[in-house]
PDB file of N, CA and C in Angstrom:
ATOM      1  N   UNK A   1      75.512  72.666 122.654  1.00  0.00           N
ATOM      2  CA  UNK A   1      75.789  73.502 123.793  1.00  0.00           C
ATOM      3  C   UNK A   1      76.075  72.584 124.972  1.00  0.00           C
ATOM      4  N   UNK A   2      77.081  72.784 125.962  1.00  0.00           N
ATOM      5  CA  UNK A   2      77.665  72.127 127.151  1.00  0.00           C
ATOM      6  C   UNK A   2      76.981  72.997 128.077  1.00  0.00           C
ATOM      7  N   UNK A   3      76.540  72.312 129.001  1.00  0.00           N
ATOM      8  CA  UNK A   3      76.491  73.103 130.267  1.00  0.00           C
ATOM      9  C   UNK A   3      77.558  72.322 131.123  1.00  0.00           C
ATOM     10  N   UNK A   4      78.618  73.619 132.246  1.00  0.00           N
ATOM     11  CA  UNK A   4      79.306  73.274 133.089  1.00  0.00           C
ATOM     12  C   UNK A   4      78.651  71.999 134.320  1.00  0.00           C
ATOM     13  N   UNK A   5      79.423  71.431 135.078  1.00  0.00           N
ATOM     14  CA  UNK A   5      79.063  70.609 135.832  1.00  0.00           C
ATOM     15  C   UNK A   5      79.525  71.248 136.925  1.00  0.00           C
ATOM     16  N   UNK A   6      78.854  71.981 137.575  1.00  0.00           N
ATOM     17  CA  UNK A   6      79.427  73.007 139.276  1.00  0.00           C
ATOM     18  C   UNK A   6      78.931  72.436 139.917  1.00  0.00           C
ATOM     19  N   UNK A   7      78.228  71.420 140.263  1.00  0.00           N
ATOM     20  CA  UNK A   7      78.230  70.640 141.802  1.00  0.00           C
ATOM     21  C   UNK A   7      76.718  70.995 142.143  1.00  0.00           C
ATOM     22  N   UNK A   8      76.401  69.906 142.969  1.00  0.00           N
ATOM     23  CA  UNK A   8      75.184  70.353 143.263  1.00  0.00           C
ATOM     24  C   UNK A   8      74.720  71.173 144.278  1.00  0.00           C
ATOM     25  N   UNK A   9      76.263  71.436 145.056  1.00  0.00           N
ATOM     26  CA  UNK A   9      76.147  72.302 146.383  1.00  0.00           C
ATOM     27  C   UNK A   9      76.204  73.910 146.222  1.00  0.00           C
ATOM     28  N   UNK A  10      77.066  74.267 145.049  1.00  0.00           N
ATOM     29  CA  UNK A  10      77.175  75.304 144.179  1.00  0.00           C
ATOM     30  C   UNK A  10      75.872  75.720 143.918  1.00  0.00           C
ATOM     31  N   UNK A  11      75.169  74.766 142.991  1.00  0.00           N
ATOM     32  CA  UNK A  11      73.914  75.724 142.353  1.00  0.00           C
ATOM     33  C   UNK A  11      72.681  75.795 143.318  1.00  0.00           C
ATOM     34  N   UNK A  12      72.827  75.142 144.638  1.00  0.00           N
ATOM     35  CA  UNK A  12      71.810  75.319 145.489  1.00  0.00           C
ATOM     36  C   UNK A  12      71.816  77.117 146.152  1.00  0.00           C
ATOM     37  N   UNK A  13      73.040  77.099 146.099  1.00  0.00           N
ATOM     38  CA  UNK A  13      73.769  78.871 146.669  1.00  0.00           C
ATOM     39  C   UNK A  13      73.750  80.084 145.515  1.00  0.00           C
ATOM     40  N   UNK A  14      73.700  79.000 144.479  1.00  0.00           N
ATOM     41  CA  UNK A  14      73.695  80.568 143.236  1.00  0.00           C
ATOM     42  C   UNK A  14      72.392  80.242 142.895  1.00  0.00           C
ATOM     43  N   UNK A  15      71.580  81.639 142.348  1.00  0.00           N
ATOM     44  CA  UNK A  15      70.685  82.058 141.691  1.00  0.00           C
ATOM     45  C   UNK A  15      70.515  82.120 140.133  1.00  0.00           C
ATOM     46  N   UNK A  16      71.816  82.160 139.974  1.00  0.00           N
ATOM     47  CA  UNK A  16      72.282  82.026 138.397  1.00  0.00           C
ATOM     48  C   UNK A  16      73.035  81.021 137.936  1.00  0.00           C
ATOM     49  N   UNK A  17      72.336  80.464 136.750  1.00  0.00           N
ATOM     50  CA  UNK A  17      72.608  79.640 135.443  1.00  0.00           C
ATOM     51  C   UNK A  17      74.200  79.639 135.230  1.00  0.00           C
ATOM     52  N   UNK A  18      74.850  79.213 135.121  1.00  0.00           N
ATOM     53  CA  UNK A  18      76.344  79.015 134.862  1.00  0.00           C
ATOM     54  C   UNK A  18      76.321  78.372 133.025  1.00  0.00           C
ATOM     55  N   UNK A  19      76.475  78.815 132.006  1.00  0.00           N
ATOM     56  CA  UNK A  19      76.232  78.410 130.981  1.00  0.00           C
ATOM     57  C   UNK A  19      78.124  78.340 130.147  1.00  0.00           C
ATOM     58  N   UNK A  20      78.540  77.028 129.680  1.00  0.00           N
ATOM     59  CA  UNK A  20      79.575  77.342 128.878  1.00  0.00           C
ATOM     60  C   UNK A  20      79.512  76.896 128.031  1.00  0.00           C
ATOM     61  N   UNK A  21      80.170  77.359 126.645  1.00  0.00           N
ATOM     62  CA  UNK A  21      79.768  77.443 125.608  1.00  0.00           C
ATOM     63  C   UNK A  21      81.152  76.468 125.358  1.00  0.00           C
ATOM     64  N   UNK A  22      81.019  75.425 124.342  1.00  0.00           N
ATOM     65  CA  UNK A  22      82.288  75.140 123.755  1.00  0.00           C
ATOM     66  C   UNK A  22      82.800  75.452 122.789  1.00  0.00           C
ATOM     67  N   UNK A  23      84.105  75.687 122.495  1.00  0.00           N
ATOM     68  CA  UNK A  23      84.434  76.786 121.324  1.00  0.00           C
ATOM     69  C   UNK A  23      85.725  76.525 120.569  1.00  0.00           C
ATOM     70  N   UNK A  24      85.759  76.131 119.832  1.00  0.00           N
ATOM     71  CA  UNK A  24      87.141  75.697 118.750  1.00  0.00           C
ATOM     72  C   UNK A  24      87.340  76.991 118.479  1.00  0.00           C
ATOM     73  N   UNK A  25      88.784  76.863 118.025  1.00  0.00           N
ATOM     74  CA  UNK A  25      89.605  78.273 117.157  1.00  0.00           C
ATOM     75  C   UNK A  25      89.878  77.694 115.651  1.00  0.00           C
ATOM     76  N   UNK A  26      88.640  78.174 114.978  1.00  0.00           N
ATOM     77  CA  UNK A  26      89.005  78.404 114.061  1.00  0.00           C
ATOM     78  C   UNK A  26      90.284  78.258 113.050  1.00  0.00           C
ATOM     79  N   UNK A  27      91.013  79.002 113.679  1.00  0.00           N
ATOM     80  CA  UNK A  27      92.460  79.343 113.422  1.00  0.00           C
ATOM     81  C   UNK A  27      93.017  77.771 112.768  1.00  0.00           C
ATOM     82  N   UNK A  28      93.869  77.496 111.730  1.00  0.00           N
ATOM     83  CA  UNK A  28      94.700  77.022 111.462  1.00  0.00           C
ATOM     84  C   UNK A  28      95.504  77.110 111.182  1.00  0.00           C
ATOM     85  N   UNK A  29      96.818  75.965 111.903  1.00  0.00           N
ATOM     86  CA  UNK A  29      98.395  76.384 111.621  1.00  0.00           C
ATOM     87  C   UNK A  29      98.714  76.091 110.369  1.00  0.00           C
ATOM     88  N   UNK A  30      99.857  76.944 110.323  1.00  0.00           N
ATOM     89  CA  UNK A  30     100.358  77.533 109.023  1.00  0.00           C
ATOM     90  C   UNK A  30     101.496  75.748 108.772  1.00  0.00           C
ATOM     91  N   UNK A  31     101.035  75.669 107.281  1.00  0.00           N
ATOM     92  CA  UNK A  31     102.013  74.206 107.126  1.00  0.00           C
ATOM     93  C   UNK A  31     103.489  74.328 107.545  1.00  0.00           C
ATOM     94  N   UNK A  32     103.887  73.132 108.053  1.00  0.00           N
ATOM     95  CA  UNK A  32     105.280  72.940 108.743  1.00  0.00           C
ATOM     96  C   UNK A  32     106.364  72.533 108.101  1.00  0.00           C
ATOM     97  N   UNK A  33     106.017  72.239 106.515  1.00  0.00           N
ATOM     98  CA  UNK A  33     106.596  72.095 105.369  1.00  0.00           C
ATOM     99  C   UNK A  33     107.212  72.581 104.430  1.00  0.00           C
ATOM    100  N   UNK A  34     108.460  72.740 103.906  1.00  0.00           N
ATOM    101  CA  UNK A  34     108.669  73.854 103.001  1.00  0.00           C
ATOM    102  C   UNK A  34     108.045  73.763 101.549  1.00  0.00           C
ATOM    103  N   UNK A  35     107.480  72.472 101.594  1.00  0.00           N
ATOM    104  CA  UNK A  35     106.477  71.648 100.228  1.00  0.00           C
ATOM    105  C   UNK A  35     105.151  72.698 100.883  1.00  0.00           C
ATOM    106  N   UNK A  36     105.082  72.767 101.932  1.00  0.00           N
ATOM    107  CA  UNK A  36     103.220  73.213 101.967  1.00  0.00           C
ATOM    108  C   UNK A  36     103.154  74.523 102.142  1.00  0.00           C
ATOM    109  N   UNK A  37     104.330  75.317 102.198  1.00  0.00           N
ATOM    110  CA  UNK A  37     104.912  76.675 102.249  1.00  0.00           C
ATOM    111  C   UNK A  37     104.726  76.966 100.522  1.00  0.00           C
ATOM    112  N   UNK A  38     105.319  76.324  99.787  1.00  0.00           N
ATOM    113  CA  UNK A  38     105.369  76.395  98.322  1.00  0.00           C
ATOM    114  C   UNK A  38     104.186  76.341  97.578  1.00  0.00           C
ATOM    115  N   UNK A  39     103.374  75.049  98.372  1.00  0.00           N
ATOM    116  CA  UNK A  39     102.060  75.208  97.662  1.00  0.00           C
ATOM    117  C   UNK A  39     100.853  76.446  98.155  1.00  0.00           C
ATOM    118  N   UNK A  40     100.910  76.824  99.196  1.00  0.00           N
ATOM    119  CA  UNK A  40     100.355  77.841  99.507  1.00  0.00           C
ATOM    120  C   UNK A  40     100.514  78.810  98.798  1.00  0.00           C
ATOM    121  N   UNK A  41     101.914  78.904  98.369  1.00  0.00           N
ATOM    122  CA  UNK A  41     102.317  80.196  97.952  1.00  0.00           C
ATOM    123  C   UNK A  41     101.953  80.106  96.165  1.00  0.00           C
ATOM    124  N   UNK A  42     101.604  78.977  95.442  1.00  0.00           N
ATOM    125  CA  UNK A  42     101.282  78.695  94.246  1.00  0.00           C
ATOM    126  C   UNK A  42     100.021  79.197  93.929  1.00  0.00           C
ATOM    127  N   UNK A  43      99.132  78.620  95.027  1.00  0.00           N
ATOM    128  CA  UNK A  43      97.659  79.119  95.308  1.00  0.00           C
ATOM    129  C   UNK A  43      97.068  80.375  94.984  1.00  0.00           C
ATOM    130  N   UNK A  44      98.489  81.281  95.972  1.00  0.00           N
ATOM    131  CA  UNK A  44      98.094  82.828  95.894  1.00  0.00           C
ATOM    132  C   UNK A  44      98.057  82.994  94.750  1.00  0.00           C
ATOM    133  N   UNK A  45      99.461  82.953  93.993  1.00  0.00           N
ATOM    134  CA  UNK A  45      99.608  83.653  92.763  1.00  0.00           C
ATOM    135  C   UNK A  45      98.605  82.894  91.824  1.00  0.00           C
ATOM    136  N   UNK A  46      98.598  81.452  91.297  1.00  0.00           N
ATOM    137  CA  UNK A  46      97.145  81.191  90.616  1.00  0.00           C
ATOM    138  C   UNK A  46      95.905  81.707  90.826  1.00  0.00           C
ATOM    139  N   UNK A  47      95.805  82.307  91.735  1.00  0.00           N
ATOM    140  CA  UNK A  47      94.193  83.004  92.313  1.00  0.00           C
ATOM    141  C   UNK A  47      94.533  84.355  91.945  1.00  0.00           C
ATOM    142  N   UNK A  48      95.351  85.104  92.378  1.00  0.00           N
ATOM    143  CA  UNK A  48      95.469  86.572  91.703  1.00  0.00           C
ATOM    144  C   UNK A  48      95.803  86.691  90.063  1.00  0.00           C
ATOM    145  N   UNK A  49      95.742  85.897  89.511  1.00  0.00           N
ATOM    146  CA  UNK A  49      96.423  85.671  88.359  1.00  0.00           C
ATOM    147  C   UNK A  49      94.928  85.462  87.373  1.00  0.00           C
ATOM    148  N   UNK A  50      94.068  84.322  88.302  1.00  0.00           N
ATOM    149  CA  UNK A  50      92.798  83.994  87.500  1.00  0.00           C
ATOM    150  C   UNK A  50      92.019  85.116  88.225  1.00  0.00           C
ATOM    151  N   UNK A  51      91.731  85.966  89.028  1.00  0.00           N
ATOM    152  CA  UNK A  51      91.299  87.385  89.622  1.00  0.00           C
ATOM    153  C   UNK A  51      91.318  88.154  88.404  1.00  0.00           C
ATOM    154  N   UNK A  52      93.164  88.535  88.224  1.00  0.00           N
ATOM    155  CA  UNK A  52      92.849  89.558  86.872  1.00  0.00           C
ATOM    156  C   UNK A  52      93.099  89.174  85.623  1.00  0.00           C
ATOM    157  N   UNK A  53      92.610  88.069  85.111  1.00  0.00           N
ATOM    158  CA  UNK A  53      92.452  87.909  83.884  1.00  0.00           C
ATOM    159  C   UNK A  53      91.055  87.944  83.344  1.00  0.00           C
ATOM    160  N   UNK A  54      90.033  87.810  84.387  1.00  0.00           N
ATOM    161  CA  UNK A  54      88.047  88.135  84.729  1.00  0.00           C
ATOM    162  C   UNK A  54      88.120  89.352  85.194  1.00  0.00           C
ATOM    163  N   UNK A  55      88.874  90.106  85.113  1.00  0.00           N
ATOM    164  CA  UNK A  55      89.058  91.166  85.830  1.00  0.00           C
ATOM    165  C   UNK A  55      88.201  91.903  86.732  1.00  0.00           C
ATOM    166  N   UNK A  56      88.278  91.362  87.886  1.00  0.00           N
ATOM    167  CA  UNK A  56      87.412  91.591  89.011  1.00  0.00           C
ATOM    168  C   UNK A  56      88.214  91.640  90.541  1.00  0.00           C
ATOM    169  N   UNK A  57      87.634  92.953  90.734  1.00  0.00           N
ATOM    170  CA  UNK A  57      88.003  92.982  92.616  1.00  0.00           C
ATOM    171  C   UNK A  57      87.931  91.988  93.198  1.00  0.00           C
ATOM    172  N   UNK A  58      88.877  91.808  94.276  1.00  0.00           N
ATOM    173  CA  UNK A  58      89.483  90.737  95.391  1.00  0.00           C
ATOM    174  C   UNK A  58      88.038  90.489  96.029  1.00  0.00           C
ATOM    175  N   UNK A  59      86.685  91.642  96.305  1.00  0.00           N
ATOM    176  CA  UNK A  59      85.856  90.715  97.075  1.00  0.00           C
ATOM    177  C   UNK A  59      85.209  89.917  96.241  1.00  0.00           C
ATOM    178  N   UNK A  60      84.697  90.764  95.095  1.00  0.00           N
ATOM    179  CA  UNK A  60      84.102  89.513  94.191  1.00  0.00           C
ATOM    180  C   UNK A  60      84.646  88.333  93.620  1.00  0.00           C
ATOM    181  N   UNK A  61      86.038  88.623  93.549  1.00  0.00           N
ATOM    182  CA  UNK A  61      86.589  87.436  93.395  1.00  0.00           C
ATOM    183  C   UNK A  61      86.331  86.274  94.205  1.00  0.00           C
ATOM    184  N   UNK A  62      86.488  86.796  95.501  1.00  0.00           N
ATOM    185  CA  UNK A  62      86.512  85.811  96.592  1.00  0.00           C
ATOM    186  C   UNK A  62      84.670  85.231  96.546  1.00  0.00           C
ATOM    187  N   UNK A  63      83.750  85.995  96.518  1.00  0.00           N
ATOM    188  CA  UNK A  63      82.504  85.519  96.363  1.00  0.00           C
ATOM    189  C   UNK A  63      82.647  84.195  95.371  1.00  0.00           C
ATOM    190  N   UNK A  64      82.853  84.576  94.120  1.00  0.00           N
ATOM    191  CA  UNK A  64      83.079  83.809  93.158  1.00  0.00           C
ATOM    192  C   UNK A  64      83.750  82.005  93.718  1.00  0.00           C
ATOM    193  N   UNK A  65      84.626  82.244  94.714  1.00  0.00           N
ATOM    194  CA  UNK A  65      85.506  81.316  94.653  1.00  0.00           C
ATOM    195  C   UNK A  65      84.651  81.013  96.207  1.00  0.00           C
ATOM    196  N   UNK A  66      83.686  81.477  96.268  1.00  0.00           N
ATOM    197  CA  UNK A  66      82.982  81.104  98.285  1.00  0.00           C
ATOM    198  C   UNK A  66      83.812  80.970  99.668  1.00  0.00           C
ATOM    199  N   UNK A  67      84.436  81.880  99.597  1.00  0.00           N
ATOM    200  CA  UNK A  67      85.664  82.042 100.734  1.00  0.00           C
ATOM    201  C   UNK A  67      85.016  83.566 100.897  1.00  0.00           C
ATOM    202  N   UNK A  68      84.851  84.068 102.101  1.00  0.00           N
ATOM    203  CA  UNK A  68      85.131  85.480 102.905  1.00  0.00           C
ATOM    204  C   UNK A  68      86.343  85.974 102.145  1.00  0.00           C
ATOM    205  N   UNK A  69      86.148  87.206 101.990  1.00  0.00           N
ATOM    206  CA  UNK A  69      87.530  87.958 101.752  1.00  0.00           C
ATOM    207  C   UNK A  69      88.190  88.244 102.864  1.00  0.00           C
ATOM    208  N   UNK A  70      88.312  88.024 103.795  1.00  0.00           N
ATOM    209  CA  UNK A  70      89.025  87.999 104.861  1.00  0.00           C
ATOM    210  C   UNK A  70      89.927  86.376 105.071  1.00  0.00           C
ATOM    211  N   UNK A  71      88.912  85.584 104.460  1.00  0.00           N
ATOM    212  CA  UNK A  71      90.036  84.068 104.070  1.00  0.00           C
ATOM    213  C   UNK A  71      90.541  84.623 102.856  1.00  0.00           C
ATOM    214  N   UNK A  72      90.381  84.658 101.802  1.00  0.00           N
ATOM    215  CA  UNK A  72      91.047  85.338 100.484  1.00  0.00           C
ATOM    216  C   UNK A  72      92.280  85.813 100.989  1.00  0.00           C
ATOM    217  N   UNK A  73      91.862  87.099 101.596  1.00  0.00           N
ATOM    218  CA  UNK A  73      93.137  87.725 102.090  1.00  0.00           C
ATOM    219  C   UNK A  73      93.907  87.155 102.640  1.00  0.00           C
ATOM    220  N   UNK A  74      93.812  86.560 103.698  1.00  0.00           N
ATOM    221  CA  UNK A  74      95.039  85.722 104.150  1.00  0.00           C
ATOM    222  C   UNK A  74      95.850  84.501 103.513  1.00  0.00           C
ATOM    223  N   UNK A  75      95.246  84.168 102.383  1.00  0.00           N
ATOM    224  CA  UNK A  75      95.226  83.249 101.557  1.00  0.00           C
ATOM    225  C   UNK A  75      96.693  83.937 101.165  1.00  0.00           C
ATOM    226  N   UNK A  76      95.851  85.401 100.250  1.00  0.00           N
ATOM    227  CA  UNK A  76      97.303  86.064  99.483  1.00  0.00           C
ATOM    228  C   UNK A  76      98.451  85.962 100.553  1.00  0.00           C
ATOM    229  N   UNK A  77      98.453  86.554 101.839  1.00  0.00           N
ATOM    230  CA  UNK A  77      99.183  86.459 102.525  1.00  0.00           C
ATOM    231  C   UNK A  77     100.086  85.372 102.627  1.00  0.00           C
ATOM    232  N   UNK A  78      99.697  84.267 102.515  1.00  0.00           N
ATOM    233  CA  UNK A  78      99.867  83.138 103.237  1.00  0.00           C
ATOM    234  C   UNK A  78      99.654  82.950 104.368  1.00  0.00           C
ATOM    235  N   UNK A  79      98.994  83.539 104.829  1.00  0.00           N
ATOM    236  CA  UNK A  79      98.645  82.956 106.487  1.00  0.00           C
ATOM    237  C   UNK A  79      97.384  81.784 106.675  1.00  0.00           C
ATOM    238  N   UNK A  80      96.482  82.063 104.831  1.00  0.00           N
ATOM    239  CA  UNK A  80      95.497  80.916 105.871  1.00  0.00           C
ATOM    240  C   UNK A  80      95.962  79.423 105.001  1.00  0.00           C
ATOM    241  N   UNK A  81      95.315  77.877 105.677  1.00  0.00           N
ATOM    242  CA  UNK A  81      95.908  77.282 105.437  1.00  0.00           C
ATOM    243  C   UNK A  81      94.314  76.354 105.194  1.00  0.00           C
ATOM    244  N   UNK A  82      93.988  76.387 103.225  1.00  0.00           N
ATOM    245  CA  UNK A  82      93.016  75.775 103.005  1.00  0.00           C
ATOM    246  C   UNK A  82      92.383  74.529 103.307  1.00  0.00           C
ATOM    247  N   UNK A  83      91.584  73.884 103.641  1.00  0.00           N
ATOM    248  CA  UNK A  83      90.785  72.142 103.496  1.00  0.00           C
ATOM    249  C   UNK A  83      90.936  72.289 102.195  1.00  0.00           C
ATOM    250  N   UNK A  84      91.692  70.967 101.913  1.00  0.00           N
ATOM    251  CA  UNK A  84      91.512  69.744 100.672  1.00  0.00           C
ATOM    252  C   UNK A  84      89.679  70.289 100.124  1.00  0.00           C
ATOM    253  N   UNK A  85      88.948  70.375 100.840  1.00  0.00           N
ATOM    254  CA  UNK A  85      87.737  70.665 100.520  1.00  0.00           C
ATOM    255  C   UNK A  85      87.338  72.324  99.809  1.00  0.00           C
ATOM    256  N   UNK A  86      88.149  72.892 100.458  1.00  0.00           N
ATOM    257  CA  UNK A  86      88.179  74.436 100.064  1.00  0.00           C
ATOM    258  C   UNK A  86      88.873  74.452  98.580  1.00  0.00           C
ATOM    259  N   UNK A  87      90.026  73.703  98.626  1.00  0.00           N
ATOM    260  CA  UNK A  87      90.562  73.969  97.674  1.00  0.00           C
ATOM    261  C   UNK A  87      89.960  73.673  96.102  1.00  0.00           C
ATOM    262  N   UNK A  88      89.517  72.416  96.558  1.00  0.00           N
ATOM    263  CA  UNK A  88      88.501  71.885  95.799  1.00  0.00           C
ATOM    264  C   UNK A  88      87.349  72.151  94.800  1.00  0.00           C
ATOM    265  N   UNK A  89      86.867  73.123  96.160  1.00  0.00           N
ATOM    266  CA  UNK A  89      85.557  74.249  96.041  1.00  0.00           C
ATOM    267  C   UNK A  89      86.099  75.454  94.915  1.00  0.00           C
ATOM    268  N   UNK A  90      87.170  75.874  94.933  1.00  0.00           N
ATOM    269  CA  UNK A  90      87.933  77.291  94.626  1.00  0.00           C
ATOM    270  C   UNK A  90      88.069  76.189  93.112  1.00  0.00           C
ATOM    271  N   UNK A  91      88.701  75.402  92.690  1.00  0.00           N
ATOM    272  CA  UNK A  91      89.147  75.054  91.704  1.00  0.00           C
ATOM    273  C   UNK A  91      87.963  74.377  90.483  1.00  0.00           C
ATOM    274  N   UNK A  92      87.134  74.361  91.268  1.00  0.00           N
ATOM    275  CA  UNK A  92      85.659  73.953  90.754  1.00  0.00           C
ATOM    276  C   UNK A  92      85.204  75.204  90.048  1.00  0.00           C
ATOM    277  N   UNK A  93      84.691  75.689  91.112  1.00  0.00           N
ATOM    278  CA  UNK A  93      84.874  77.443  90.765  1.00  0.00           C
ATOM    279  C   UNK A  93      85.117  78.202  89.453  1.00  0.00           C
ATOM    280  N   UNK A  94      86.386  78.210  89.570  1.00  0.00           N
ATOM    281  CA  UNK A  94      87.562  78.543  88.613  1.00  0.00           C
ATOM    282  C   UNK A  94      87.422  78.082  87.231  1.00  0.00           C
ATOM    283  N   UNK A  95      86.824  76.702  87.489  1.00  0.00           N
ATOM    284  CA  UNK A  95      87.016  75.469  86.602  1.00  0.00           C
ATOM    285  C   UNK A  95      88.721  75.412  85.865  1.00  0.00           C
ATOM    286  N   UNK A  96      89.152  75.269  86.677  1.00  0.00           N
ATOM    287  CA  UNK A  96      90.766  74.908  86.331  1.00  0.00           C
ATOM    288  C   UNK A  96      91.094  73.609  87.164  1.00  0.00           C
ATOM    289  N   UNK A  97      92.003  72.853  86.776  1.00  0.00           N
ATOM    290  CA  UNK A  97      92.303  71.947  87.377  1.00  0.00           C
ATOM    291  C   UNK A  97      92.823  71.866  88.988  1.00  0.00           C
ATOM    292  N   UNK A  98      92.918  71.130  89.429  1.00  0.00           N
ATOM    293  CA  UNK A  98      93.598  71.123  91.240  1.00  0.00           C
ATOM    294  C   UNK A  98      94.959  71.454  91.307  1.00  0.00           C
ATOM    295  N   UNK A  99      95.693  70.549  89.858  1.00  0.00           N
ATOM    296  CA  UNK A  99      97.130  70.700  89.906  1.00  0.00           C
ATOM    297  C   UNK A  99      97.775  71.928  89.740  1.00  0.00           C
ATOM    298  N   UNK A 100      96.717  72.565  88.972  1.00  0.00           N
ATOM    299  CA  UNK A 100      97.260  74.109  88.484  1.00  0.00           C
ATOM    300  C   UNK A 100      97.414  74.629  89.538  1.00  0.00           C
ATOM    301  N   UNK A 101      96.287  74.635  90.271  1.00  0.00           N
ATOM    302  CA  UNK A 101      96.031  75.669  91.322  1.00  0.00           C
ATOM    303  C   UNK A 101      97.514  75.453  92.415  1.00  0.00           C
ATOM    304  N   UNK A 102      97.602  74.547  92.752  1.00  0.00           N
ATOM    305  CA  UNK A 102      98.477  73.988  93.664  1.00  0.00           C
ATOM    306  C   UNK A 102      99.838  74.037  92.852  1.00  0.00           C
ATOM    307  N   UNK A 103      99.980  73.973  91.833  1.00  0.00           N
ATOM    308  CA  UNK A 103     101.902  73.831  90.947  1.00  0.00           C
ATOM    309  C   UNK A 103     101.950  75.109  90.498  1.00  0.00           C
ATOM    310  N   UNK A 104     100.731  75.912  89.745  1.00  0.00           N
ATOM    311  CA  UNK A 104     101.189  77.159  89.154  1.00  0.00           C
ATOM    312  C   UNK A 104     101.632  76.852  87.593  1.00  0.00           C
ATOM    313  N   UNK A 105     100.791  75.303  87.336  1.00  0.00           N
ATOM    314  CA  UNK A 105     101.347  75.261  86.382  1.00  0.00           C
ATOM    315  C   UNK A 105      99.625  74.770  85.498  1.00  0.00           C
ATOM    316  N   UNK A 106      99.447  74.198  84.328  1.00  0.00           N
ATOM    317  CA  UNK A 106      98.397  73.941  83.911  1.00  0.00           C
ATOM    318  C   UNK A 106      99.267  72.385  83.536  1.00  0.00           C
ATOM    319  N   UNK A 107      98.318  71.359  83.970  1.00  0.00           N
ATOM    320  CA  UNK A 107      98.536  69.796  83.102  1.00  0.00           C
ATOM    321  C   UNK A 107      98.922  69.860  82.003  1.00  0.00           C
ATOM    322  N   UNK A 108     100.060  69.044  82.065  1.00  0.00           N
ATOM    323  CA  UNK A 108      99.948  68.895  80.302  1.00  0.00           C
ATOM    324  C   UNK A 108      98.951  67.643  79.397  1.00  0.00           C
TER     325      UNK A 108
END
């Protein structure tokens, strides 16, 4: 937690605590790549693909794979844009390889 720095002439005049919080967004941009556009989009379909072949709903799926279904979802979308670490996590998971997940294809 940060507290603001308002001066010492400021807080002699206020009665109240000035508290700011520091706060990242979450949010990550969408790859700038038409390679990281492709692999995103490999992701989805390997994940809906290993979804219904265990045949199980999108939230349990997503439990399964430790992502919010609200990351899941955007996943399908393509809007969210995984950590090397997430992906990782999901393919562990799965127990399928990294390459699959990411080519759409299985190693030969």
């Amino acid at each position: 937690m940060a507290f603001a720095n308002i001066g010492s002439s400021l807080t002699q005049h206020c009665s109240t605590l000035i508290i700011v919080y520091a706060t990242m967004t979450s949010k990550r941009k969408k790859p700038e790549t038409e390679l990281g556009t492709v692999i995103l989009k490999n992701i989805a379909v390997v994940m809906e693909r290993e979804r219904e072949k265990r045949n199980m709903g999108k939230e349990e799926f997503a439990k399964l794979c430790e992502v919010t279904y609200i990351f899941y979802y955007h996943m399908l979308k393509g809007d969210a844009n995984p950590t090397l670490h997430t992906i990782s996590r999901i393919c562990e998971k799965l127990k399928i390889p990294i390459q699959e997940l990411m080519t759409g294809k299985a190693p030969l």
